[in-house]
PDB file of N, CA and C in Angstrom:
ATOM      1  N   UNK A   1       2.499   4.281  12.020  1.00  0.00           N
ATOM      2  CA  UNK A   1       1.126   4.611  12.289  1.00  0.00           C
ATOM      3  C   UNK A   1       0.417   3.385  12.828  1.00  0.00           C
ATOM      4  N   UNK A   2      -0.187   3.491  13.701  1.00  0.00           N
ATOM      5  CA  UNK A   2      -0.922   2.452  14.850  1.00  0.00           C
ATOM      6  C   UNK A   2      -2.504   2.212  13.520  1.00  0.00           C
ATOM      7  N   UNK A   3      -2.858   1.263  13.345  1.00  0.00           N
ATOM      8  CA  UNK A   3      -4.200   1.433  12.180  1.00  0.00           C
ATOM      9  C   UNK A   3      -5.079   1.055  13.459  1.00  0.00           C
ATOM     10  N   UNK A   4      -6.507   1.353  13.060  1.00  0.00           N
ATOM     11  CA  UNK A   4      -7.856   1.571  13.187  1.00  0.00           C
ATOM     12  C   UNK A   4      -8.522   0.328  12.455  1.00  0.00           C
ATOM     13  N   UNK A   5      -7.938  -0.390  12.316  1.00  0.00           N
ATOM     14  CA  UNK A   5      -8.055  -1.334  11.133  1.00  0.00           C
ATOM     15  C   UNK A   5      -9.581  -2.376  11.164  1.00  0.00           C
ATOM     16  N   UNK A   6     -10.164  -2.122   9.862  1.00  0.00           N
ATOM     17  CA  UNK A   6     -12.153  -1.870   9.790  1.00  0.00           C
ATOM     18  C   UNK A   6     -12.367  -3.157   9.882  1.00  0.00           C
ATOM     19  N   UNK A   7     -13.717  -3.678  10.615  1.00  0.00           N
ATOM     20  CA  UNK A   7     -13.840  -4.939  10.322  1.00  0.00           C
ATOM     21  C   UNK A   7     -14.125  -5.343   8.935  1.00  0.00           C
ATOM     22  N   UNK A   8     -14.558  -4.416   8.250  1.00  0.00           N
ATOM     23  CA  UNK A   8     -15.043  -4.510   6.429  1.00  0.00           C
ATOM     24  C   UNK A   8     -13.714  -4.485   6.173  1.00  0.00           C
ATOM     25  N   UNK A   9     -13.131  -5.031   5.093  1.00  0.00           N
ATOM     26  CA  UNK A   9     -12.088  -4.586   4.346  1.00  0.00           C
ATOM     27  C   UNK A   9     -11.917  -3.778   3.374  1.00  0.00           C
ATOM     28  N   UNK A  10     -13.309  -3.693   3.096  1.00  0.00           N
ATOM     29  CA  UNK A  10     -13.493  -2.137   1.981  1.00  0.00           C
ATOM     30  C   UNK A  10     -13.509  -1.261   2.582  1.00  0.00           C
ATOM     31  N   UNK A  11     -13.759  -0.868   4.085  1.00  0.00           N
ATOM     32  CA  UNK A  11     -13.914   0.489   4.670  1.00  0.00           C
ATOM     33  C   UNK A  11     -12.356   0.948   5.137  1.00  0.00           C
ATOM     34  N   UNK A  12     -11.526   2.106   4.278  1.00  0.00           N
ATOM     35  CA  UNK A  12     -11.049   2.532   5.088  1.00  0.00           C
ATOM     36  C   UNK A  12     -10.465   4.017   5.346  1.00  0.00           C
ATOM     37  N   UNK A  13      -9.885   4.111   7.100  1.00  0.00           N
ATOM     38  CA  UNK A  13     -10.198   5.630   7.188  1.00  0.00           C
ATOM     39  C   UNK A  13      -9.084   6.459   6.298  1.00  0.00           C
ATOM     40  N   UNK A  14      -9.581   7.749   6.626  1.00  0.00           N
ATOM     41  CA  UNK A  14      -8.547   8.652   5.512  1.00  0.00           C
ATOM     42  C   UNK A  14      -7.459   8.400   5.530  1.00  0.00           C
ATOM     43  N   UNK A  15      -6.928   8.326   6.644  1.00  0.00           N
ATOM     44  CA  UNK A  15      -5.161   7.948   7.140  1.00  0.00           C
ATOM     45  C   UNK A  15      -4.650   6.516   6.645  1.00  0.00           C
ATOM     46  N   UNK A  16      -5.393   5.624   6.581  1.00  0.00           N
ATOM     47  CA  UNK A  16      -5.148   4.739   6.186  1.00  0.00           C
ATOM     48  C   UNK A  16      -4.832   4.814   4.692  1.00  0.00           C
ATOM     49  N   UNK A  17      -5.780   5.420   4.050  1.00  0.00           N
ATOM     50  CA  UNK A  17      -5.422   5.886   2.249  1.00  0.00           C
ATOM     51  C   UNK A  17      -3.903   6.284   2.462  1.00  0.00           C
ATOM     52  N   UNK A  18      -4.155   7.900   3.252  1.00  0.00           N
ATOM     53  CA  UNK A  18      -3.074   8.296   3.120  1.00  0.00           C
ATOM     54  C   UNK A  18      -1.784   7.854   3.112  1.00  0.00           C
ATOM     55  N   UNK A  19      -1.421   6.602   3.906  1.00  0.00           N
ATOM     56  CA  UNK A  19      -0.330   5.732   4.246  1.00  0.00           C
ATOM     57  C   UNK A  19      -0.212   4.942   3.289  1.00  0.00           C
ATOM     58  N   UNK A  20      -1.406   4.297   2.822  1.00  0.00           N
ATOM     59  CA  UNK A  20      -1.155   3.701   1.340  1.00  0.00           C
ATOM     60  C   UNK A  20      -0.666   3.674   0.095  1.00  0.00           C
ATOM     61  N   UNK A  21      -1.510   5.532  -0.011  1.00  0.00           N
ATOM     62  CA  UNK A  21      -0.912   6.290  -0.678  1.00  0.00           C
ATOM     63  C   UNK A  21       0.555   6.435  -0.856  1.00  0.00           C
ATOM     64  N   UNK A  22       1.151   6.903  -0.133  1.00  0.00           N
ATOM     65  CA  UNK A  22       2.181   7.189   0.422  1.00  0.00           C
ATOM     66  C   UNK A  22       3.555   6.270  -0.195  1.00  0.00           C
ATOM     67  N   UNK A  23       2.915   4.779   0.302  1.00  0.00           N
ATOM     68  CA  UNK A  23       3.457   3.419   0.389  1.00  0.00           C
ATOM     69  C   UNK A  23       3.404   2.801  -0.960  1.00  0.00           C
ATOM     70  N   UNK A  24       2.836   3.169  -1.775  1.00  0.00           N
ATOM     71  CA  UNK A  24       2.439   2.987  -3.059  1.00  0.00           C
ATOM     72  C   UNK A  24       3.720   3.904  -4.118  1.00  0.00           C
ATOM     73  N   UNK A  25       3.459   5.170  -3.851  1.00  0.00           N
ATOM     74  CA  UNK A  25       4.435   6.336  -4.436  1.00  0.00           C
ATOM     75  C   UNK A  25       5.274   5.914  -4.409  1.00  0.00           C
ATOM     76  N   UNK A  26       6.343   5.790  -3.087  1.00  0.00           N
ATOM     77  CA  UNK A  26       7.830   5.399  -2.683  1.00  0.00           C
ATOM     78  C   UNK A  26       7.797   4.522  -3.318  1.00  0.00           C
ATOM     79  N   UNK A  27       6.988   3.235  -3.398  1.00  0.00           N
ATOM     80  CA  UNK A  27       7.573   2.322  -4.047  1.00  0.00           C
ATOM     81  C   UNK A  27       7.948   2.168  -5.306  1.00  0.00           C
ATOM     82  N   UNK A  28       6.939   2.760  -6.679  1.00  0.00           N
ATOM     83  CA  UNK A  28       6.704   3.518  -7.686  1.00  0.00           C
ATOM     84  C   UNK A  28       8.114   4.043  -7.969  1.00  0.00           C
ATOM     85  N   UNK A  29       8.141   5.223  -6.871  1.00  0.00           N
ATOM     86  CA  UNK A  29       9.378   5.885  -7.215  1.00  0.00           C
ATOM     87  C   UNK A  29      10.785   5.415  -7.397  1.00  0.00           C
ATOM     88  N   UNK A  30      10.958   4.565  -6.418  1.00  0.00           N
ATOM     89  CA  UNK A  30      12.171   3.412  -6.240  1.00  0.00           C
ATOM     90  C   UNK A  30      12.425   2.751  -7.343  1.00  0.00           C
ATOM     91  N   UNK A  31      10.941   2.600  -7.872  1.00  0.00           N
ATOM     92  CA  UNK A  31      11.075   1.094  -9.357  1.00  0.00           C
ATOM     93  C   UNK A  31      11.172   2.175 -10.311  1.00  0.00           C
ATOM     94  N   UNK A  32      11.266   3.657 -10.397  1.00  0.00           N
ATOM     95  CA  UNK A  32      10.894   4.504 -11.612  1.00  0.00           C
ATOM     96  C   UNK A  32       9.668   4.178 -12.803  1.00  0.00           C
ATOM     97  N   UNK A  33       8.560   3.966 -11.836  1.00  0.00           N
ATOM     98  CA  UNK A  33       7.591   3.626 -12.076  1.00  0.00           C
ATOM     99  C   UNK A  33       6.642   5.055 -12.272  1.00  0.00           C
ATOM    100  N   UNK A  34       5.766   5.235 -13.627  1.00  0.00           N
ATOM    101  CA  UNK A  34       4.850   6.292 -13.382  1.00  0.00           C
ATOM    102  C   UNK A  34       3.754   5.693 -13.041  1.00  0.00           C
ATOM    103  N   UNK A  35       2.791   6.584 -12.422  1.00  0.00           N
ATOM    104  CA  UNK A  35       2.026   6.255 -10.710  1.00  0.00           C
ATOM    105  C   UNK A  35       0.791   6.293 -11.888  1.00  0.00           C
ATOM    106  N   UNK A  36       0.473   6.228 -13.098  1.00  0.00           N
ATOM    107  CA  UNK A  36      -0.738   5.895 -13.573  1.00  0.00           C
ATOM    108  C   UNK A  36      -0.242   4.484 -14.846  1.00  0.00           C
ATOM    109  N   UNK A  37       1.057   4.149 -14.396  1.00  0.00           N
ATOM    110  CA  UNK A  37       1.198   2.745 -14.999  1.00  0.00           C
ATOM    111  C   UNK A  37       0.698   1.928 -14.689  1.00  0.00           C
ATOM    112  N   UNK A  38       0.339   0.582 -15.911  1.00  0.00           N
ATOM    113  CA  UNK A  38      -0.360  -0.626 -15.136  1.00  0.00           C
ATOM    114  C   UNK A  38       0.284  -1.078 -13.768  1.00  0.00           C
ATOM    115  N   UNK A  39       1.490  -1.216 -13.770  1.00  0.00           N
ATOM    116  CA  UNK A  39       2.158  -2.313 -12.856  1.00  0.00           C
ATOM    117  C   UNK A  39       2.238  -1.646 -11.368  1.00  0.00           C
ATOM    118  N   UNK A  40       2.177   0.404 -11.982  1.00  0.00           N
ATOM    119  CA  UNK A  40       1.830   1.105 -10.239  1.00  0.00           C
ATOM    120  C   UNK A  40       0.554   0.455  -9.770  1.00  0.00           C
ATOM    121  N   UNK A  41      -0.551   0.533 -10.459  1.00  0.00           N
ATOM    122  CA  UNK A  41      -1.908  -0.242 -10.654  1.00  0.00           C
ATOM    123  C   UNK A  41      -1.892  -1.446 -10.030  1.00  0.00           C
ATOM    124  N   UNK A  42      -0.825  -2.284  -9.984  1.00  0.00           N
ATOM    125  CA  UNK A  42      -1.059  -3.597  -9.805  1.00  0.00           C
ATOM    126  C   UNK A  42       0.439  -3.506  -7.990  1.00  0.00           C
ATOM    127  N   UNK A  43       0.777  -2.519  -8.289  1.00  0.00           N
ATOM    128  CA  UNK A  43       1.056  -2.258  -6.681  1.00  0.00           C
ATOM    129  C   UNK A  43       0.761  -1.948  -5.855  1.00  0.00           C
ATOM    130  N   UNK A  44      -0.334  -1.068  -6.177  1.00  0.00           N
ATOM    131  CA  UNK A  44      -1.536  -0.863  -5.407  1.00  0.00           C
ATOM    132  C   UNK A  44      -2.356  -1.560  -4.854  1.00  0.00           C
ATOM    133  N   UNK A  45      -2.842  -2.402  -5.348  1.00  0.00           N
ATOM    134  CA  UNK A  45      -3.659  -3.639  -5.616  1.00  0.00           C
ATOM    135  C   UNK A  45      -2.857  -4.123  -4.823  1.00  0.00           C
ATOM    136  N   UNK A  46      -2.065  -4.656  -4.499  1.00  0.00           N
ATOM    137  CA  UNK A  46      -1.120  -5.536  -3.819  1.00  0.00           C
ATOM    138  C   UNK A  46      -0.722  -4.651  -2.593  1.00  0.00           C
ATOM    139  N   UNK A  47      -0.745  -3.959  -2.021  1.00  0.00           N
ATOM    140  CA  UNK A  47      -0.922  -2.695  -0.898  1.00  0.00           C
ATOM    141  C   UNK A  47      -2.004  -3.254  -0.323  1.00  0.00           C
ATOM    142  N   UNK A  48      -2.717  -3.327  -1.239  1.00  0.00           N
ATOM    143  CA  UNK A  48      -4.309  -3.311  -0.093  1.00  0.00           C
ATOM    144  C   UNK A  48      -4.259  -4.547   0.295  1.00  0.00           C
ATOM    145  N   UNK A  49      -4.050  -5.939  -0.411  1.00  0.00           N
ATOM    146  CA  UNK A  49      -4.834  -7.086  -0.222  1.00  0.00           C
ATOM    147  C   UNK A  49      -3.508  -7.374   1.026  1.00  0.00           C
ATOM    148  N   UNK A  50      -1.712  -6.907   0.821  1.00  0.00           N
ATOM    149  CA  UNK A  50      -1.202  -7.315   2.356  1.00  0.00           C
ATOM    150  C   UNK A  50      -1.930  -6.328   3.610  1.00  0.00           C
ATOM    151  N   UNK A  51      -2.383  -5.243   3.017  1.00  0.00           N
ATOM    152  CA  UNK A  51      -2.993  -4.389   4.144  1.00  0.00           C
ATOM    153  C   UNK A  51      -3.930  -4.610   4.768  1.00  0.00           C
ATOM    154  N   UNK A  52      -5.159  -5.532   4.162  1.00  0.00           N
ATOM    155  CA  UNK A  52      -6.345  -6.280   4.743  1.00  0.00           C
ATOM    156  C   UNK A  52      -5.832  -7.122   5.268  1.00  0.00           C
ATOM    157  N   UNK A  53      -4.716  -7.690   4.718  1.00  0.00           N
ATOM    158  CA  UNK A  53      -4.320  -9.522   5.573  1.00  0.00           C
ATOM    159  C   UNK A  53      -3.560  -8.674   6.636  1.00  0.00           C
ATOM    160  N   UNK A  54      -3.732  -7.571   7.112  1.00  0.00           N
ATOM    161  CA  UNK A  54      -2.633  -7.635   8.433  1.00  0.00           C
ATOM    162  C   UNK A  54      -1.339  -6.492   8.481  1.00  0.00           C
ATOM    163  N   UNK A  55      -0.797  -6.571   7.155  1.00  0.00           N
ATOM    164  CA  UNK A  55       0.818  -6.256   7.261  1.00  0.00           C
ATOM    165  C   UNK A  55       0.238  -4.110   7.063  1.00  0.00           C
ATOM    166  N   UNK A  56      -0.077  -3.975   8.287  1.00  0.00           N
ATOM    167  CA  UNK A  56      -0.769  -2.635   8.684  1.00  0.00           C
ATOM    168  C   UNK A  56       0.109  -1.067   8.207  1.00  0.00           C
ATOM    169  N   UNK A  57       1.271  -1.568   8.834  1.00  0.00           N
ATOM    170  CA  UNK A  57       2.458  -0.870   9.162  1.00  0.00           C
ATOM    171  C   UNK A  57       3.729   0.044   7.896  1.00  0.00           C
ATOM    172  N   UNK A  58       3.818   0.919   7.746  1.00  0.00           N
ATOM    173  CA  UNK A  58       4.474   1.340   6.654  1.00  0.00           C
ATOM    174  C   UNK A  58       5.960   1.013   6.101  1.00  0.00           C
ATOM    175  N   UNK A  59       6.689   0.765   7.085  1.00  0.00           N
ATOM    176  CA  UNK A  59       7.824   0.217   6.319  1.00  0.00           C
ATOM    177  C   UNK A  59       7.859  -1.326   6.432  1.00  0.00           C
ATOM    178  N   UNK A  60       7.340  -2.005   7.287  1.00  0.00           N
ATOM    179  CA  UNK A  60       7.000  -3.564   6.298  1.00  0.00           C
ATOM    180  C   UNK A  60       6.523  -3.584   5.351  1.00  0.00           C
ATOM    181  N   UNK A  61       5.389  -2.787   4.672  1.00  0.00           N
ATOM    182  CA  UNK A  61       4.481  -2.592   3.662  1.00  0.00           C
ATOM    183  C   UNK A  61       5.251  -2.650   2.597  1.00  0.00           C
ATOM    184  N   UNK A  62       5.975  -1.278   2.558  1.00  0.00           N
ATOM    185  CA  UNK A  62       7.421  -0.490   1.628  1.00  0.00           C
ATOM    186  C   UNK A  62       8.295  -1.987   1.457  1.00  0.00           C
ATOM    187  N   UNK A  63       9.118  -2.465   2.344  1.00  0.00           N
ATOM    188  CA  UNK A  63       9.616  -3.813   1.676  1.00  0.00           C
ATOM    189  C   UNK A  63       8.784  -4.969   1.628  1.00  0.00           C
ATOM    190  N   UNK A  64       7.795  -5.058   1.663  1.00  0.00           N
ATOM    191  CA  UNK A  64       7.403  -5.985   1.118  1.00  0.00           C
ATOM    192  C   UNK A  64       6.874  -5.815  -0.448  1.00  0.00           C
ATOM    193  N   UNK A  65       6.222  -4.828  -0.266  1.00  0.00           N
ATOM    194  CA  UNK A  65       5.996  -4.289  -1.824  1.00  0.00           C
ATOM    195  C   UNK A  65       7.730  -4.537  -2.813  1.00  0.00           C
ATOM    196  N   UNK A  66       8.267  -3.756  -1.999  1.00  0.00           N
ATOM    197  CA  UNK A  66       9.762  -3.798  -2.619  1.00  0.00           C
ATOM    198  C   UNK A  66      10.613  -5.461  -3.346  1.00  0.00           C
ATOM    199  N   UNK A  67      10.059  -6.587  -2.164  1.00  0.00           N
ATOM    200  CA  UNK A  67      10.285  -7.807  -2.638  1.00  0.00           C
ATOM    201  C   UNK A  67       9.391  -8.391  -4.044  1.00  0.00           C
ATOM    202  N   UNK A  68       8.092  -8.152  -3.877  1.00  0.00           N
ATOM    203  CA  UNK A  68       7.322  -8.695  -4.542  1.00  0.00           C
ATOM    204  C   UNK A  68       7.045  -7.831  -5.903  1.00  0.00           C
ATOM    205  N   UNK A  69       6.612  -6.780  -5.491  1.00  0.00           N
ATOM    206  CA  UNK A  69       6.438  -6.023  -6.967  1.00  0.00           C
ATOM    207  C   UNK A  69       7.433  -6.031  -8.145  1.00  0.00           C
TER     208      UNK A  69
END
């Protein structure tokens, strides 16, 4: 997915959730993580802040989450 990417870093569009979303789950799922655990919580969190710095794109996202989380 090509992003739209906001000059705010709090603003963003639906698709962008959605991909997050998305990018968040898989990863979750991979770690057998339930998606209202702290540490899904804190992958999330970590979604957004590489997603503001740049790393836009869904499967860099997916391994990078994958390295770090």
């Amino acid at each position: 997915m090509k992003s739209r990417r906001t000059p705010q870093p709090s603003i963003y569009y639906p698709e962008e959730l959605q991909m997050l979303s998305r990018v968040c789950r898989r990863v979750c799922r991979e770690r057998g993580i339930e998606t209202n655990d702290r540490e899904a919580k804190e992958i999330a969190h970590l979604a957004f802040i590489l997603y503001s710095a740049g790393l836009c794109e869904e499967k860099p996202l997916i391994g990078k989450l994958g390295q770090q989380a």
